[in-house]
C-alpha atoms as a PDB file:
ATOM      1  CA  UNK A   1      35.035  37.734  55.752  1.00  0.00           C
ATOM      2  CA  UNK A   2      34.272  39.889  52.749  1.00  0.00           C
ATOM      3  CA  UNK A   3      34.327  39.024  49.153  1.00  0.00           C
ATOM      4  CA  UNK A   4      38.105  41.305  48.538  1.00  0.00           C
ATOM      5  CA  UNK A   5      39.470  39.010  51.247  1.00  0.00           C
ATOM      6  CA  UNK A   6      38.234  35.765  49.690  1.00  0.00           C
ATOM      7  CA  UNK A   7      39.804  36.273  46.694  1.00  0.00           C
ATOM      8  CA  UNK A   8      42.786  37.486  48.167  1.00  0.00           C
ATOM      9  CA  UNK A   9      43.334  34.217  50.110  1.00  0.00           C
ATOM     10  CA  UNK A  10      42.181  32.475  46.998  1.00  0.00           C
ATOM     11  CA  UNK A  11      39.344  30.964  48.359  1.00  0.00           C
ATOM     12  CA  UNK A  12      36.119  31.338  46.282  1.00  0.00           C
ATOM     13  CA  UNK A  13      32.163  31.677  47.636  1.00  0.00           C
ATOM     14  CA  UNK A  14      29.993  28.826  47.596  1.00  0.00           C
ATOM     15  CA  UNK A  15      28.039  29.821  44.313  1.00  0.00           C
ATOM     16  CA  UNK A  16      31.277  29.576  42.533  1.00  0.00           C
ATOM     17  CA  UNK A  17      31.962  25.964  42.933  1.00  0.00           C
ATOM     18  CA  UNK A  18      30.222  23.497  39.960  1.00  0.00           C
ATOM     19  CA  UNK A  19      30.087  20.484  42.395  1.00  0.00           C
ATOM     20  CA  UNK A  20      27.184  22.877  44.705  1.00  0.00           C
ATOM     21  CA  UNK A  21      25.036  23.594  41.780  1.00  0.00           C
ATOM     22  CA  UNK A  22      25.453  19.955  41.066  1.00  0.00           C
ATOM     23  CA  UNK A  23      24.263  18.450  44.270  1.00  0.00           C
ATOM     24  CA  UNK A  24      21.177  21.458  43.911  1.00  0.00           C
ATOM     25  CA  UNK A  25      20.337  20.561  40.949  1.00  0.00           C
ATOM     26  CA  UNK A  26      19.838  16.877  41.228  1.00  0.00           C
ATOM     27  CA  UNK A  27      16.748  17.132  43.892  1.00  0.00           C
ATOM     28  CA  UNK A  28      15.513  20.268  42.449  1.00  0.00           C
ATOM     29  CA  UNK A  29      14.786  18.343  39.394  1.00  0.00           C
ATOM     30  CA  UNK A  30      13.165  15.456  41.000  1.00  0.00           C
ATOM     31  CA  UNK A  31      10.971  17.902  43.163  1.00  0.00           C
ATOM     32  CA  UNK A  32      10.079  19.575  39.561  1.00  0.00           C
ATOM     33  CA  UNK A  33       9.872  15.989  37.727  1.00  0.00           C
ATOM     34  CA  UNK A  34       7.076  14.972  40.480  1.00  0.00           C
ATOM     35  CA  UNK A  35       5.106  18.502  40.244  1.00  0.00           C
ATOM     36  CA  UNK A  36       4.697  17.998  36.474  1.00  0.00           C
ATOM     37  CA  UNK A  37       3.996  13.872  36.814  1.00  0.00           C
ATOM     38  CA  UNK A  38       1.161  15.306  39.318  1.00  0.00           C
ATOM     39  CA  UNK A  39      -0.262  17.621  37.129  1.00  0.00           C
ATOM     40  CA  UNK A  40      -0.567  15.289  34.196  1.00  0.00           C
ATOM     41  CA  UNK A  41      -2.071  13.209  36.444  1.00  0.00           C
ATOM     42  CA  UNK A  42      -4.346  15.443  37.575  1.00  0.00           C
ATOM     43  CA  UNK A  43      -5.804  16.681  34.732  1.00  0.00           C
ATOM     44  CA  UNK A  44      -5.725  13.256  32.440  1.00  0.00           C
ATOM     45  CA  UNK A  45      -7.084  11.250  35.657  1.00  0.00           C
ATOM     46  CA  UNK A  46      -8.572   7.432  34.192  1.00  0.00           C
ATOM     47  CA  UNK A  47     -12.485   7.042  34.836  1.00  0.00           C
ATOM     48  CA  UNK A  48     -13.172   5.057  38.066  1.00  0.00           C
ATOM     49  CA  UNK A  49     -13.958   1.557  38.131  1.00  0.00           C
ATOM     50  CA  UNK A  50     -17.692   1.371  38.482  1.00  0.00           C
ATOM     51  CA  UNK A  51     -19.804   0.215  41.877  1.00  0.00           C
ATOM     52  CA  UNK A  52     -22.114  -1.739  39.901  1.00  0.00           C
ATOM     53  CA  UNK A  53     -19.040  -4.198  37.493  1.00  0.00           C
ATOM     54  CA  UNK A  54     -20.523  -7.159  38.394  1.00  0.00           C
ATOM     55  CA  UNK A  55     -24.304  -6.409  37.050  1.00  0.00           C
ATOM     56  CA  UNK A  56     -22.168  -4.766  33.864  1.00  0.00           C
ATOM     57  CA  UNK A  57     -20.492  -7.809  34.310  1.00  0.00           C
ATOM     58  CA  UNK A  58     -23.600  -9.559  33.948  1.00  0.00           C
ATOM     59  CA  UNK A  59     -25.179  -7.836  31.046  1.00  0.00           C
ATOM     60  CA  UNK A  60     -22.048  -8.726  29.078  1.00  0.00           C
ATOM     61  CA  UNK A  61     -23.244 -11.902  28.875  1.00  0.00           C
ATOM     62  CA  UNK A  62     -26.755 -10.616  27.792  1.00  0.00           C
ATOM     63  CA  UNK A  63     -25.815  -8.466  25.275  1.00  0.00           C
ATOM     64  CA  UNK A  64     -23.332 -11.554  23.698  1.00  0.00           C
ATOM     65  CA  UNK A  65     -26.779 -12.886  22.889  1.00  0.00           C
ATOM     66  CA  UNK A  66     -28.038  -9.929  21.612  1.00  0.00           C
ATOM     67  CA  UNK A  67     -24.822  -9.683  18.948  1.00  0.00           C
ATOM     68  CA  UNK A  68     -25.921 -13.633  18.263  1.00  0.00           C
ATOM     69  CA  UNK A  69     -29.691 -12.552  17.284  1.00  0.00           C
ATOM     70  CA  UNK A  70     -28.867  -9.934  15.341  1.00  0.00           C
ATOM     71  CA  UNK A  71     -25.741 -12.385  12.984  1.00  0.00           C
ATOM     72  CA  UNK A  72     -28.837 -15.151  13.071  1.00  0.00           C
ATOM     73  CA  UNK A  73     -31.042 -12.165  11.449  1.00  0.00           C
ATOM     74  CA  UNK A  74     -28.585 -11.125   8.883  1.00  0.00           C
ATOM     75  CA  UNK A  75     -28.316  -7.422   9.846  1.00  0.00           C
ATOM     76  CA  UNK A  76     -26.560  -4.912   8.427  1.00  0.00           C
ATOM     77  CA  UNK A  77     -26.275  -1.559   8.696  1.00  0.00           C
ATOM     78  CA  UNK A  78     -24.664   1.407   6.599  1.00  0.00           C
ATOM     79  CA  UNK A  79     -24.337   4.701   8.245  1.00  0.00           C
ATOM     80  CA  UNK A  80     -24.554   8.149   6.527  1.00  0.00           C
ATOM     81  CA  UNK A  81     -22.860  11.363   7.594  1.00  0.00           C
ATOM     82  CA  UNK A  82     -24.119  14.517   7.101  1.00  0.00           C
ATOM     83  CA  UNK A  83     -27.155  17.136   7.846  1.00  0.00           C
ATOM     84  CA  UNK A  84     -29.069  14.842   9.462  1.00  0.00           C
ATOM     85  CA  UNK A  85     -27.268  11.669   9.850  1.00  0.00           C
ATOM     86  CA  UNK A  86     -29.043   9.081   8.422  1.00  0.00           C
ATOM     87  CA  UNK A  87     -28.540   5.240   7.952  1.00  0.00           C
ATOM     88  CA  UNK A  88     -30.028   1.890   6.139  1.00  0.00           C
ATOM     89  CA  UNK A  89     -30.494  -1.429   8.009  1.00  0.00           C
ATOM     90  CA  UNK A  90     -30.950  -4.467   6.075  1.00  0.00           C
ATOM     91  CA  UNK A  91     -31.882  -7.965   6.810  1.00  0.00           C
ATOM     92  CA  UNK A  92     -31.721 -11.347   5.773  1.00  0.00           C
ATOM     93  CA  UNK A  93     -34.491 -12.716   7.408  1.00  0.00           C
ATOM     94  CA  UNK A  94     -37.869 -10.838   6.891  1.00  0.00           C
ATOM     95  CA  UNK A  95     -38.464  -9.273  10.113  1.00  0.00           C
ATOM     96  CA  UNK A  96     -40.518  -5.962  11.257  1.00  0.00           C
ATOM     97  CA  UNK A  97     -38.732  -2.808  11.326  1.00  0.00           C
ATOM     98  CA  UNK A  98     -38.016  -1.010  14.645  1.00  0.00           C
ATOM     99  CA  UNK A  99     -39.651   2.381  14.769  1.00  0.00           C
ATOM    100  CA  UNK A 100     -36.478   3.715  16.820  1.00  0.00           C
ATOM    101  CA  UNK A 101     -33.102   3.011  17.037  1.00  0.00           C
ATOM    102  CA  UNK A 102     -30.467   4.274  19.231  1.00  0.00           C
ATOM    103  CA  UNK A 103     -27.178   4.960  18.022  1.00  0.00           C
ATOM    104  CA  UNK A 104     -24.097   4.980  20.805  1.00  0.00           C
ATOM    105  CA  UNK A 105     -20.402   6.431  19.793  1.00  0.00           C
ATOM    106  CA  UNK A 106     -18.070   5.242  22.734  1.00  0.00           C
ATOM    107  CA  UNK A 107     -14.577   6.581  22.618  1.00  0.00           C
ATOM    108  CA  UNK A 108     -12.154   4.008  23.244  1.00  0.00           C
ATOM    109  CA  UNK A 109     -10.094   6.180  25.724  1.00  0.00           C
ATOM    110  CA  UNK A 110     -12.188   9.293  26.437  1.00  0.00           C
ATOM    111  CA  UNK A 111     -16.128   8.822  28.072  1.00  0.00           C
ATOM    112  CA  UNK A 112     -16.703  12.984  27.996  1.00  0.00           C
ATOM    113  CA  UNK A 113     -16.725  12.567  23.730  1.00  0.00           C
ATOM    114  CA  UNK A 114     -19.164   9.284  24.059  1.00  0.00           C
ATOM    115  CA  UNK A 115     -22.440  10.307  21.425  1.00  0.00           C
ATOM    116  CA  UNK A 116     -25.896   8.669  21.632  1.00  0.00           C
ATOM    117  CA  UNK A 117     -28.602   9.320  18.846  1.00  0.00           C
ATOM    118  CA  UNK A 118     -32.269   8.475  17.934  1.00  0.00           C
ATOM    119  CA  UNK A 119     -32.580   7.561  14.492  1.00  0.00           C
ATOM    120  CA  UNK A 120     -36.598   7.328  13.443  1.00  0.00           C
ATOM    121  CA  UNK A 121     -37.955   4.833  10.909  1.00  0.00           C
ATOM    122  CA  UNK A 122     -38.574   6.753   7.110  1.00  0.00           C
ATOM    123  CA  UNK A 123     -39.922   3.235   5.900  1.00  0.00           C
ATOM    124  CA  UNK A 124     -38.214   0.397   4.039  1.00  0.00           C
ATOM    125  CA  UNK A 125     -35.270   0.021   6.017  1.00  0.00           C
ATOM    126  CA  UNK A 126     -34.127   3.924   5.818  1.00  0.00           C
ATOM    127  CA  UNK A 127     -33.310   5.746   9.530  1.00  0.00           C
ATOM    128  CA  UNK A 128     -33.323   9.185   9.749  1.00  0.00           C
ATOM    129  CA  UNK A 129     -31.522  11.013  12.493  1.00  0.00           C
ATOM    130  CA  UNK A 130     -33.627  12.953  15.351  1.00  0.00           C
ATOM    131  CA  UNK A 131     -31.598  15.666  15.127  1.00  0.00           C
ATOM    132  CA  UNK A 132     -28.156  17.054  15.010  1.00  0.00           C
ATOM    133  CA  UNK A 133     -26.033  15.880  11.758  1.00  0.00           C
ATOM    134  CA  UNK A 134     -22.883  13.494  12.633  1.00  0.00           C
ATOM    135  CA  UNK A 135     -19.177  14.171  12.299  1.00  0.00           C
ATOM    136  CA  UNK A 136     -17.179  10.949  13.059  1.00  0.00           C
ATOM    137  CA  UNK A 137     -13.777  12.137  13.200  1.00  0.00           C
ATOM    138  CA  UNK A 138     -12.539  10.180  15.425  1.00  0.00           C
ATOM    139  CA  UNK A 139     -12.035   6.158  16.602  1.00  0.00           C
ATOM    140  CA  UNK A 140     -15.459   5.200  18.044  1.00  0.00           C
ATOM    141  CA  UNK A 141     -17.202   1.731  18.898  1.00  0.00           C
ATOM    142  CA  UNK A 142     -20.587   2.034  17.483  1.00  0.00           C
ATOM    143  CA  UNK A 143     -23.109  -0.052  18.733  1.00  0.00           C
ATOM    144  CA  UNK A 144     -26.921   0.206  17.837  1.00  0.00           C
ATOM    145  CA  UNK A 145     -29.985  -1.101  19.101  1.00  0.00           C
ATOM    146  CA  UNK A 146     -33.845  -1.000  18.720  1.00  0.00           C
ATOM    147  CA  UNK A 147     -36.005   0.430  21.696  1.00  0.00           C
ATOM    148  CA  UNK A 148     -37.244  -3.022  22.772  1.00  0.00           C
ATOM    149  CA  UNK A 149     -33.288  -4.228  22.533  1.00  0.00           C
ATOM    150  CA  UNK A 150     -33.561  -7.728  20.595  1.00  0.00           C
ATOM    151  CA  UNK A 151     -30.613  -7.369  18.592  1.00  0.00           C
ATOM    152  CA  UNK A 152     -27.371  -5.338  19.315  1.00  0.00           C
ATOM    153  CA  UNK A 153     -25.053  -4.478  16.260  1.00  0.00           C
ATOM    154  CA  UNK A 154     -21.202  -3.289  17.424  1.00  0.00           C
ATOM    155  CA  UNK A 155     -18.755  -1.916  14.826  1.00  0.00           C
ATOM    156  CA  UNK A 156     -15.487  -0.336  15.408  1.00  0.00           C
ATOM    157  CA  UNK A 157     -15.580   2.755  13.057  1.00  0.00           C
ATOM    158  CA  UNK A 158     -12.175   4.211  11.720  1.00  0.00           C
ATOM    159  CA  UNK A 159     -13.065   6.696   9.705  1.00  0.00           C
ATOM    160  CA  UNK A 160     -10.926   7.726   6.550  1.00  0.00           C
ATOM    161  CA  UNK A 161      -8.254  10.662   6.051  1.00  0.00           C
ATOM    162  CA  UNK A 162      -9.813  13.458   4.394  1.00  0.00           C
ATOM    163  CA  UNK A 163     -13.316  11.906   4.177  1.00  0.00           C
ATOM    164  CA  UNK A 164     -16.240  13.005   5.396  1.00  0.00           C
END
């Protein structure tokens, strides 16, 4: 049967009927739905849980006694941006100061953008950064520590629209 025929008769190909494109439509999207879910998934994949949890497990509860030491010490610590970084720790308590300190950025969501830095003692308190100036654009949990890791200080830093 050719197409003159069909429409003599009054009959009309396949293509032409809205109910087809309908029922092709319906698993073509799904089938397209699933391709894109995959390659979202794909590319934004979630870190894997670690072999080693319970010994990070364990060092939780280390490093709660670390955050204890340094609130018994009265630490405090303000951080400068710029070229280099630099930042001043205080304490309550008379205590000797560190001669390195080690400065982590963790991204909440994101482990590729995690920073570390070495920040070396200038004297009285003052940290200088070992290189590279810092641009905290971003959420971050900040934690520092000295070398011998007595004390542990852990801030959440927001940092402000439009400042630097």
């Amino acid at each position: 049967m050719n197409h003159a025929s069909s429409l003599r008769d009054g009959t009309l190909p396949w293509y032409r009927y809205p109910l087809v494109w309908l029922v092709i439509l319906i698993p073509l999207s799904s089938v397209v739905g699933g391709m894109v879910t995959l390659t979202l998934a794909i590319r934004h994949a979630d870190a894997t849980v670690a072999d080693d949890w319970y010994q990070q497990g364990k060092a939780i509860n280390r490093s709660m006694a670390d955050l204890d030491q340094a609130r018994r010490l009265g630490l405090e610590l303000q951080l400068y941006a710029g070229e280099p970084a630099s930042l001043q720790l205080t304490s309550k308590v008379p205590m000797p100061w560190p001669e390195r300190l080690q400065l982590a950025f963790r991204h909440p969501t994101f482990a590729e953008r995690d920073i570390a830095m070495t920040f070396i003692h200038q004297g009285g308190g003052r940290y200088r950064a070992d290189g590279g100036a810092l641009a905290a654009t971003d959420h971050w949990v900040v934690t520092v520590t000295p070398e011998q890791g007595h004390w542990r200080l852990r801030q959440r830093l927001r940092p402000l629209q439009g400042a630097p």
